[in-house]
Protein backbone atom coordinates (compact mmCIF):
# COMPACT_ATOMS: atom_id res chain seq x y z
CA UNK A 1 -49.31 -14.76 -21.64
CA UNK A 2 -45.57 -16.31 -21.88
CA UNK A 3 -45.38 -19.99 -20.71
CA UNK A 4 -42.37 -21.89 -19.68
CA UNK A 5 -42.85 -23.68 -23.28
CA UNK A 6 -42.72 -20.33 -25.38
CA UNK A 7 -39.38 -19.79 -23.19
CA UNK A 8 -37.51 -23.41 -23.74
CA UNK A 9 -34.36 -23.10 -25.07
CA UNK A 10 -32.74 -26.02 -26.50
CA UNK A 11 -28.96 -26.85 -26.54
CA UNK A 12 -26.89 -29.34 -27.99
CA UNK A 13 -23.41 -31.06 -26.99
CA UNK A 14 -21.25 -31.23 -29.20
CA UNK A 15 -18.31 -33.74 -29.29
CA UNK A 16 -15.43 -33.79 -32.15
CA UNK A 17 -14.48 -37.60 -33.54
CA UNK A 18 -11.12 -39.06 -34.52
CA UNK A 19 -12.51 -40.87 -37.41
CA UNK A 20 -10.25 -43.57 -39.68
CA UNK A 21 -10.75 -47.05 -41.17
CA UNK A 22 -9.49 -50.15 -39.99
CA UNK A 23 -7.85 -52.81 -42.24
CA UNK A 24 -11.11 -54.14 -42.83
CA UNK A 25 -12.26 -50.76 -44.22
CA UNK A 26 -15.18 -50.43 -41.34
CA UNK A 27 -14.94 -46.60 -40.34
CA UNK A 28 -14.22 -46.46 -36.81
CA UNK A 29 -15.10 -43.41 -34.59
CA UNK A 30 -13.64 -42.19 -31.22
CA UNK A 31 -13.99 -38.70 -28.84
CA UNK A 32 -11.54 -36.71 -30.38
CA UNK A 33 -9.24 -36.36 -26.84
CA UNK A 34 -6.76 -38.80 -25.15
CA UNK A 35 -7.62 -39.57 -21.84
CA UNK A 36 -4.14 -38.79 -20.39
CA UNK A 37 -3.51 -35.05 -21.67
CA UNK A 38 -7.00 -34.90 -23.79
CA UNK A 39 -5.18 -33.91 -26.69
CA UNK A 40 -6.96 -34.23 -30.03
CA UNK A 41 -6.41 -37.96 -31.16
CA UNK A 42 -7.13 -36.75 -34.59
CA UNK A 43 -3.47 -35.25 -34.87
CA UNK A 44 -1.76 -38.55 -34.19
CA UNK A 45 -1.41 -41.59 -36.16
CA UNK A 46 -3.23 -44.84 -37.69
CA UNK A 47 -1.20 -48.09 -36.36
CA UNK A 48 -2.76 -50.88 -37.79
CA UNK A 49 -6.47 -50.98 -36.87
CA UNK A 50 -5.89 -48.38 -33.91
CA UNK A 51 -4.98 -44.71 -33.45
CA UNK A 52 -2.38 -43.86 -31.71
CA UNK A 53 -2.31 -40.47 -29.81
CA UNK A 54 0.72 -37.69 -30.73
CA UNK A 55 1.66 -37.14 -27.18
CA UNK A 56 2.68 -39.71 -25.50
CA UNK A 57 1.60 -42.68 -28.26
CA UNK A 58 -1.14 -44.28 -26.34
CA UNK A 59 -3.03 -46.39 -28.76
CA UNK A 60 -7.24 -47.13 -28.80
CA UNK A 61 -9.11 -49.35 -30.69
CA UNK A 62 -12.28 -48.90 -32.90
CA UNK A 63 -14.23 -48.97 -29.06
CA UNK A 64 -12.01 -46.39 -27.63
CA UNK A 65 -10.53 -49.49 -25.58
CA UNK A 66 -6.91 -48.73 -24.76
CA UNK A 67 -4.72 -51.21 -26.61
CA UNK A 68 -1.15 -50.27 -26.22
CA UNK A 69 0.85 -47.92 -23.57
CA UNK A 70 4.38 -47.51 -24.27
CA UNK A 71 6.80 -48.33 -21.64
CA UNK A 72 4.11 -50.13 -19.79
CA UNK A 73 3.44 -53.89 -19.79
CA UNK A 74 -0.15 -53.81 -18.73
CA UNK A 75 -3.30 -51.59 -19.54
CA UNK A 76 -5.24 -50.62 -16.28
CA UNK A 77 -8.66 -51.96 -16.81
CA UNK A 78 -10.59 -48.76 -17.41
CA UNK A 79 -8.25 -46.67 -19.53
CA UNK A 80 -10.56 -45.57 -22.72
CA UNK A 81 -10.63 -43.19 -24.69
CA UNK A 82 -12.62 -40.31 -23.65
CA UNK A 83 -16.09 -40.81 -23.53
């Protein structure tokens, strides 16, 4: 006799990281996607203790907090990186 347990199929999510170190040499670790366009964060650049995103240069800290938009003065509250 089957049972539901011999039938359980298990699957996994998996989610690509930007990884880099900050200037203090901690490894830091974000989903590998801008919010805006979700393009892979891992192609852009390191500024300073963020990463900056290729496409349009939006920048996230070690959290995935947005830290820098350019051409805009203020961050709306919720803009993280991909989570």
């Amino acid at each position: 006799m089957t049972t539901w347990q011999d039938k359980l199929e298990i699957s996994e999510v998996v989610h690509q990281w930007a990884l880099w170190r900050d200037s203090g040499g901690r490894i830091r670790a974000v989903e590998d996607r801008c919010p805006h366009r979700l393009y892979p964060l891992s192609t852009g650049e390191i500024r300073g203790d963020d990463i900056e995103c290729g496409y349009h240069g939006l920048r996230f800290d070690g959290t995935g907090r947005c830290t820098h938009i350019p051409a805009q003065k203020t961050i709306p509250f919720a803009t993280m990186a991909c989570e």
